[in-house]
Protein backbone atom coordinates (compact mmCIF):
# COMPACT_ATOMS: atom_id res chain seq x y z
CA UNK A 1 -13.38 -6.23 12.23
CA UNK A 2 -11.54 -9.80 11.97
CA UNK A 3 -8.18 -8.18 12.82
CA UNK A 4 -9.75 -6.84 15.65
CA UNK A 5 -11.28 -10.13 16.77
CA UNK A 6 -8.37 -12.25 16.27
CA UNK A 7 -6.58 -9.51 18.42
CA UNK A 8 -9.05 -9.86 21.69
CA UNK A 9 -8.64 -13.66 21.09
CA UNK A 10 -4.73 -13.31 21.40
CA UNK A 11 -5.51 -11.30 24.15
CA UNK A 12 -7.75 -13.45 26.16
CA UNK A 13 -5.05 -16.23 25.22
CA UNK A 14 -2.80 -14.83 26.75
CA UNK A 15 -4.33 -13.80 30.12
CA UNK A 16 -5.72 -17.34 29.83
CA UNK A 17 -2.04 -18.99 29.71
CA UNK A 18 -1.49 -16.55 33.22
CA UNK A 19 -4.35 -17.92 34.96
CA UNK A 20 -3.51 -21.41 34.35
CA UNK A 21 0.07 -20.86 35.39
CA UNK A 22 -1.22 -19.32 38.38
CA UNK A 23 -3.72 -21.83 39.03
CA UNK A 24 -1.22 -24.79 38.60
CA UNK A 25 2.00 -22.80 40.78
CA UNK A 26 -0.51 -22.36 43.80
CA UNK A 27 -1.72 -26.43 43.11
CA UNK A 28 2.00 -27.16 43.33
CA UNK A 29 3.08 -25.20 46.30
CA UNK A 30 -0.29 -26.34 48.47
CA UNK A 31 0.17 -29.79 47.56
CA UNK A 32 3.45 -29.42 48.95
CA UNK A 33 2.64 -27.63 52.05
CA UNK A 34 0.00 -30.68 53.29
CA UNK A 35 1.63 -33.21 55.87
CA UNK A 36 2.25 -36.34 54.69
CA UNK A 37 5.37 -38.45 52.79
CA UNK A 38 4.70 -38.99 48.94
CA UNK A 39 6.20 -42.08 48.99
CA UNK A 40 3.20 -43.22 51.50
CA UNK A 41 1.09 -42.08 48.33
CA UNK A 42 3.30 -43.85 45.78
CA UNK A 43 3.28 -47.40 48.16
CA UNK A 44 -0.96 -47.03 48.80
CA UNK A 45 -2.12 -47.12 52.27
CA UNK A 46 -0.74 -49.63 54.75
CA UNK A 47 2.60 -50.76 52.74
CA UNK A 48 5.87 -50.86 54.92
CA UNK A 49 9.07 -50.19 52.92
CA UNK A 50 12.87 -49.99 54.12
CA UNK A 51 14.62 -46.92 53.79
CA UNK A 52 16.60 -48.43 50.73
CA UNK A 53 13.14 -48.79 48.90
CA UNK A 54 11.85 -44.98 50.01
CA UNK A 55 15.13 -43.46 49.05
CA UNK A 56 14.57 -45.13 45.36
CA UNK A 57 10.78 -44.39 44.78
CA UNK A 58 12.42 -40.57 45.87
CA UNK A 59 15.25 -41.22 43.55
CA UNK A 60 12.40 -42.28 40.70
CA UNK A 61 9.91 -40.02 41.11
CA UNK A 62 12.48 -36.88 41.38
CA UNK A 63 10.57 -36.06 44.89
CA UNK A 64 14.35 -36.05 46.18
CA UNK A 65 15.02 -32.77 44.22
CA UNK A 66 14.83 -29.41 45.88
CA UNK A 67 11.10 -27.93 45.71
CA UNK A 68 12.46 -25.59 42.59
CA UNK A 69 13.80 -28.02 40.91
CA UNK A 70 10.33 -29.86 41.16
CA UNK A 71 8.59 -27.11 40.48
CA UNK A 72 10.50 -25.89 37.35
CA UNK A 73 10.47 -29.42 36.22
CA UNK A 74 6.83 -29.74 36.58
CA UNK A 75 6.57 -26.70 34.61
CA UNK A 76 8.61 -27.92 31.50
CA UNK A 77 6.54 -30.58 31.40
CA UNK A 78 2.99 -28.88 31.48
CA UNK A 79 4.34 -26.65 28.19
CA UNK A 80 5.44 -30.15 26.79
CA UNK A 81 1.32 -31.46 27.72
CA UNK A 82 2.59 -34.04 29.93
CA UNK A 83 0.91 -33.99 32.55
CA UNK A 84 2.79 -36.70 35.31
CA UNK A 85 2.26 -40.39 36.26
CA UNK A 86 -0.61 -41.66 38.67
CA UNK A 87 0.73 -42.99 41.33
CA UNK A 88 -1.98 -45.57 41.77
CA UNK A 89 -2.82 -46.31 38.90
CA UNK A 90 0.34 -46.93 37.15
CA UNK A 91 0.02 -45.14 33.53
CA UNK A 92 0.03 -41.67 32.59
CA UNK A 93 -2.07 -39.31 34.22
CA UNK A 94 -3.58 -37.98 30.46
CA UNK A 95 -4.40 -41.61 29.29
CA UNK A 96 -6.26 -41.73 32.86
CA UNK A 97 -8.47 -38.51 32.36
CA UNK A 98 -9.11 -38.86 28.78
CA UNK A 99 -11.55 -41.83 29.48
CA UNK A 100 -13.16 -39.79 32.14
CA UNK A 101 -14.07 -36.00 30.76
CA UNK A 102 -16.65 -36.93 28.45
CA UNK A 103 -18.97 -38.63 31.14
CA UNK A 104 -18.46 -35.24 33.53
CA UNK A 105 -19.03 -33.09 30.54
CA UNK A 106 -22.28 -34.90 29.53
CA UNK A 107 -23.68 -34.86 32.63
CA UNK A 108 -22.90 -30.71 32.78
CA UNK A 109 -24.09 -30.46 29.23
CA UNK A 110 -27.12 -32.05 30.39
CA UNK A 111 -27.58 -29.98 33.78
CA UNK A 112 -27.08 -26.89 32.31
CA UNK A 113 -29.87 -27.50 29.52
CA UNK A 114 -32.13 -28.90 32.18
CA UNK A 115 -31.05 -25.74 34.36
CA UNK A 116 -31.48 -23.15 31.56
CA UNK A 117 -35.19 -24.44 30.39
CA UNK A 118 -36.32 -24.61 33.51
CA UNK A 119 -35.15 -21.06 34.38
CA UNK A 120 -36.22 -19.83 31.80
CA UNK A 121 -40.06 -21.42 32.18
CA UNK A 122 -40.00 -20.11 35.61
CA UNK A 123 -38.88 -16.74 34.90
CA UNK A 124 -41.48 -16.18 31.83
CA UNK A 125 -44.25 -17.76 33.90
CA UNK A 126 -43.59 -14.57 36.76
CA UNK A 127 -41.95 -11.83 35.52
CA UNK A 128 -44.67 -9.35 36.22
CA UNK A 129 -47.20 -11.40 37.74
CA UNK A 130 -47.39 -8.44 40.95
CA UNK A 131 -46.29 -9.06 44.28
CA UNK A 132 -47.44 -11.71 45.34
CA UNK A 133 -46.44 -13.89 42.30
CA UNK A 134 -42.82 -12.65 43.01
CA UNK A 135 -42.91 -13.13 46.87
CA UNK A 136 -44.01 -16.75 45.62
CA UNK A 137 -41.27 -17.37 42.50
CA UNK A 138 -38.61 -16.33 45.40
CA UNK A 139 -39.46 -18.48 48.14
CA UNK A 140 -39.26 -21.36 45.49
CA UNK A 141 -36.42 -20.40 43.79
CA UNK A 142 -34.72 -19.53 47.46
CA UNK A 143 -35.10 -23.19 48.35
CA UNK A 144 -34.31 -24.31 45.08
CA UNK A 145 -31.09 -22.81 45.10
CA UNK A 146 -30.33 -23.96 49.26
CA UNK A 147 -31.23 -27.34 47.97
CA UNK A 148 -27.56 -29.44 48.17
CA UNK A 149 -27.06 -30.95 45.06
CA UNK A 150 -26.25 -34.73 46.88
CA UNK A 151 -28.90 -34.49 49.00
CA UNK A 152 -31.30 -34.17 46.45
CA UNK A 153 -29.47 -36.84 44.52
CA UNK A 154 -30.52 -38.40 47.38
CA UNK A 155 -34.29 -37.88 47.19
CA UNK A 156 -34.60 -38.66 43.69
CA UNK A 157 -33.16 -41.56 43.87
CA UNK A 158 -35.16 -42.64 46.92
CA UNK A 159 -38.42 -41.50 45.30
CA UNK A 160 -38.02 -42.34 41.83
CA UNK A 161 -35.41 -45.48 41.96
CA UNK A 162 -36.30 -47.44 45.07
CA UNK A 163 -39.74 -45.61 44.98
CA UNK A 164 -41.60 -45.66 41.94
CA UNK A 165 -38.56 -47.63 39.94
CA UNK A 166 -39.33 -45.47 37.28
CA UNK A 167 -34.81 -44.98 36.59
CA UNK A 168 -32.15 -47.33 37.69
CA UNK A 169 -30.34 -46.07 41.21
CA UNK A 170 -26.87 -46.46 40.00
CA UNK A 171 -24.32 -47.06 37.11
CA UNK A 172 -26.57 -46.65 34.77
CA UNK A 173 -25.29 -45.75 31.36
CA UNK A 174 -27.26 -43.70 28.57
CA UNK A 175 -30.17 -41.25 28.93
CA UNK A 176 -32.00 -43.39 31.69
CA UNK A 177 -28.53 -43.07 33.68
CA UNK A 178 -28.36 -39.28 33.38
CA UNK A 179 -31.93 -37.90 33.96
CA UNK A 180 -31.65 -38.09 38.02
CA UNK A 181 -28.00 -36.33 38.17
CA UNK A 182 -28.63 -34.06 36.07
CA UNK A 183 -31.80 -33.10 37.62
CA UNK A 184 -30.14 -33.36 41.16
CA UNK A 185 -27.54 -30.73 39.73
CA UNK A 186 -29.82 -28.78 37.96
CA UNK A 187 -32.30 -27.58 40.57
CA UNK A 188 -29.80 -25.18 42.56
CA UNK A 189 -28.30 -23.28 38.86
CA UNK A 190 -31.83 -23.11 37.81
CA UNK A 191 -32.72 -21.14 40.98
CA UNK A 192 -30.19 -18.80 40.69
CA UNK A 193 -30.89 -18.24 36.93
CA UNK A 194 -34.38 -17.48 36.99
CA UNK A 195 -34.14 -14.77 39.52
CA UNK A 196 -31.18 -13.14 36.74
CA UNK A 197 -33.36 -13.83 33.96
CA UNK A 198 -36.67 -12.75 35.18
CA UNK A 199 -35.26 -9.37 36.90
CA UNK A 200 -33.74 -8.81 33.17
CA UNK A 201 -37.03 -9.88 31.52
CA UNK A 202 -38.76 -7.17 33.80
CA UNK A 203 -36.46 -4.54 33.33
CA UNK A 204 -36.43 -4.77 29.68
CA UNK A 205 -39.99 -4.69 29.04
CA UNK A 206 -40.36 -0.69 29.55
CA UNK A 207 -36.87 -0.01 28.29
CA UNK A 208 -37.70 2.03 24.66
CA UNK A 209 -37.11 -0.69 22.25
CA UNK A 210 -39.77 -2.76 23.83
CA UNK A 211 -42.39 0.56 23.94
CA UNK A 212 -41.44 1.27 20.24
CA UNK A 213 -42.27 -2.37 19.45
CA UNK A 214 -45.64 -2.61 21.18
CA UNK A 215 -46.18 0.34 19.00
CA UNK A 216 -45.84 -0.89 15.97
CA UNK A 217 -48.15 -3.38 17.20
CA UNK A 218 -45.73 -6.37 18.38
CA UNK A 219 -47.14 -9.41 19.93
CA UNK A 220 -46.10 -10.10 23.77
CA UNK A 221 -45.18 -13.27 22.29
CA UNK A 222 -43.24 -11.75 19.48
CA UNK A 223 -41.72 -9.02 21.79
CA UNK A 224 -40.11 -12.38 24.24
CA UNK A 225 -38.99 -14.59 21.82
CA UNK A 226 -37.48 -11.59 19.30
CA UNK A 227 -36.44 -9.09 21.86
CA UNK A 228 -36.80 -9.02 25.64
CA UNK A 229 -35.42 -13.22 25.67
CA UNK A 230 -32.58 -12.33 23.87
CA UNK A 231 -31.53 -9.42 26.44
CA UNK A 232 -32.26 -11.23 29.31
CA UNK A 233 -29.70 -13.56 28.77
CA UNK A 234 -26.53 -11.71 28.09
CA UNK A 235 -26.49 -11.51 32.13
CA UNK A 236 -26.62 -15.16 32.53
CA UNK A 237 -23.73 -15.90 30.05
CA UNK A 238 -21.24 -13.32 32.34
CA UNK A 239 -22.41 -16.06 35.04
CA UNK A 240 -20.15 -18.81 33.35
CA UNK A 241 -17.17 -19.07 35.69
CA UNK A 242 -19.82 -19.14 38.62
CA UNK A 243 -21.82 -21.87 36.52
CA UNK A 244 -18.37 -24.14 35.32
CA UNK A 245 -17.61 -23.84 39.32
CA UNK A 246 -21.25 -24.92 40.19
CA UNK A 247 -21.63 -28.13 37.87
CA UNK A 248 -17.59 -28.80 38.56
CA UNK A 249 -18.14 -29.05 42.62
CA UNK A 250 -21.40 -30.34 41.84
CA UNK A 251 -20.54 -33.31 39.84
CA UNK A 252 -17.72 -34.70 42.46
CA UNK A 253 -20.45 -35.30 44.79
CA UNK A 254 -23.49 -36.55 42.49
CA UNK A 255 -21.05 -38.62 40.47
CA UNK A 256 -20.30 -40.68 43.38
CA UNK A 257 -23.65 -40.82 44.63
CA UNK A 258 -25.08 -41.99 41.54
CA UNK A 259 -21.59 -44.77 40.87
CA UNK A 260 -21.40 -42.32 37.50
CA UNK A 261 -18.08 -42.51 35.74
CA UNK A 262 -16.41 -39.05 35.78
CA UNK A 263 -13.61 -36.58 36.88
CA UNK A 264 -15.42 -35.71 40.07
CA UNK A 265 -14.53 -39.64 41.10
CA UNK A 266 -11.35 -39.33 39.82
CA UNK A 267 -10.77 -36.17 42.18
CA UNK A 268 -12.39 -38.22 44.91
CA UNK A 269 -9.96 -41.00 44.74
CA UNK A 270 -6.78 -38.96 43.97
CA UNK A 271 -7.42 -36.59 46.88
CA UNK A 272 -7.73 -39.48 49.49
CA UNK A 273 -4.80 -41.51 48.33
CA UNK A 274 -3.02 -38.34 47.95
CA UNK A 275 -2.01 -39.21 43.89
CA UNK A 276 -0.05 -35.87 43.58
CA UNK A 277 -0.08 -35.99 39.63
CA UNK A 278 -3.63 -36.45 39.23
CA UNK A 279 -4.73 -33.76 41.69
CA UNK A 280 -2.48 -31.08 39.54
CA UNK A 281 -3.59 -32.09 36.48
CA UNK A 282 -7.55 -31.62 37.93
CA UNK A 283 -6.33 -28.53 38.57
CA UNK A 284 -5.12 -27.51 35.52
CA UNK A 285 -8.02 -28.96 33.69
CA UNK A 286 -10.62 -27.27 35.09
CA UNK A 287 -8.41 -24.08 35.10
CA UNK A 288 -8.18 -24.84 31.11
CA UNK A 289 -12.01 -25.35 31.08
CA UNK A 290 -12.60 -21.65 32.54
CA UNK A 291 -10.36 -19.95 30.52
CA UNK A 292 -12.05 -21.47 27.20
CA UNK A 293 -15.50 -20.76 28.78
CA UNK A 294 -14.76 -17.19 29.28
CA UNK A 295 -13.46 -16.48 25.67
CA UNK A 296 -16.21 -18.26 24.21
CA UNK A 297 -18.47 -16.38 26.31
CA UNK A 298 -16.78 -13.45 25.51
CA UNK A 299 -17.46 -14.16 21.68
CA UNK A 300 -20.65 -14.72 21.86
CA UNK A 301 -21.75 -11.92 23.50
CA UNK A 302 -21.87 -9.45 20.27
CA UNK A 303 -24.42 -12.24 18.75
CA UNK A 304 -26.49 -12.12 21.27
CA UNK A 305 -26.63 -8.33 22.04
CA UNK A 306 -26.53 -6.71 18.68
CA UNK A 307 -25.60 -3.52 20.38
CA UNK A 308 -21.93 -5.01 20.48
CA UNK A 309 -21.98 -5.56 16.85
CA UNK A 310 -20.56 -2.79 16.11
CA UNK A 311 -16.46 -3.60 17.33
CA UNK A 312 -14.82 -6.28 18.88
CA UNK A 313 -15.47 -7.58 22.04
CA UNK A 314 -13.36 -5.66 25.13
């Protein structure tokens, strides 16, 4: 059983290592494709510069090079784990990020809790409460999951900052500082979830386990919380990539609304002053972050389906 575990790991590693090598090659080559001079990006906005001084920032930076030889150098050094210079900011690109994952991941620990109890409220509440309780948990869960994340950042902080001054509006650190973002990017995941969940919760209900334990005289209450629960989230875990991709894209936008600290204003920033280095190394980040996701996703499903107890994950 461990060999056979440690096998789909090596597996999954591998594939991983392909999709991050794809994921930074097709960085690489768009980056190159987009108009523009990197030296304008190395200089900032606005700076003149004689040829002399172009050709050496070139020269420096090894943006002189044939696009191969950038690309292959690039390469060498992503298996080495360096991942560049900033141009703006003057120090490696790894000492820049390291000071900025932790607030991003917080804030999508925190959204995807928020997201996941209040799916799973809202799919308990109405999984067969009839037709008209179903017509009604859609049309909610329909706008929930329309609702922009920013422009309910928006809202709540015009209600319940400058409203009822119940949270600070912006750069706020600790709990007070994270309810409102990751409320604003909870709403829309929770929509999505509950529909998953309750359509699961539904369908497993008359499947024969859950007849067999009503039988043996089960509580409803027993039957959810030792059963039916469990089943109706193995769906929601095959949703991570969608749900990484969600709170990632997300997070650039409520991050900025709400002055947070993060990678999504890190992205901001690089992408409009065009600091090559940073935007790969984004890339491969969050191309990292999906990759671990999956596998862990992936190893977690025999736990909480005992069906799959019985071999390895495929």
């Amino acid at each position: 059983m461990m060999g056979a575990v440690l096998r789909f790991v090596l597996r999954r590693v591998l594939a991983g290592a392909v999709v991050i090598w794809a994921a930074a090659t097709l960085a690489f080559l768009a980056i190159r494709l987009v108009p523009g001079s990197a030296v304008d990006a190395v200089l900032g906005p606005g700076t003149a510069a004689t040829p002399q001084l172009r050709q050496q920032i070139l020269a420096e930076t090894g943006l002189d090079q044939p696009v191969l030889v950038q690309y292959l150098r690039y390469a060498g050094d992503l298996l080495t784990g360096d991942l560049g210079h900033s141009y703006q900011q003057s120090q490696p690109v790894s000492r820049l990020l390291s000071g900025q994952v932790w607030p991003t991941v917080e804030l999508a620990l925190a959204a995807l809790g928020t997201a996941l109890v209040l799916a799973v409220l809202a799919a308990v509440l109405t999984a067969g409460r009839g037709r008209f309780g179903r017509a009604a948990a859609s049309t909610v869960e329909l706008v929930a999951v329309s609702t922009p994340p920013f422009w309910l950042g928006m809202v709540l902080v015009a209600v319940f900052s400058f409203g009822l001054s119940w949270f600070p509006a912006v750069g706020a650190q600790g709990v007070e500082g994270l309810v409102l973002p990751a409320v604003a990017l909870a709403v829309p995941l929770a929509g999505v979830l509950a529909q998953v969940i309750r359509q699961e919760l539904e369908a497993a209900e008359v499947k024969p386990f859950a007849l067999t334990a009503r039988a043996r005289g089960l509580s409803e209450t027993a039957l959810l919380l030792r059963h039916t629960l469990r089943h109706a989230l193995l769906p929601v875990t095959t949703l991570s990539g969608w749900v990484l991709g969600s709170l990632f894209g997300g997070a650039v936008l409520v991050e900025n609304i709400f002055a947070r600290p993060g990678l999504g204003r890190v992205l901001v920033d690089a992408v409009s002053s065009r600091d090559i280095p940073v935007v790969l190394a984004l890339v491969v980040l969050a191309a990292a972050a999906f990759v671990v996701i999956n596998i862990v996703v992936d190893l977690l499903h025999p736990i909480i389906d005992p069906r799959l107890r019985g071999g390895a994950p495929r």
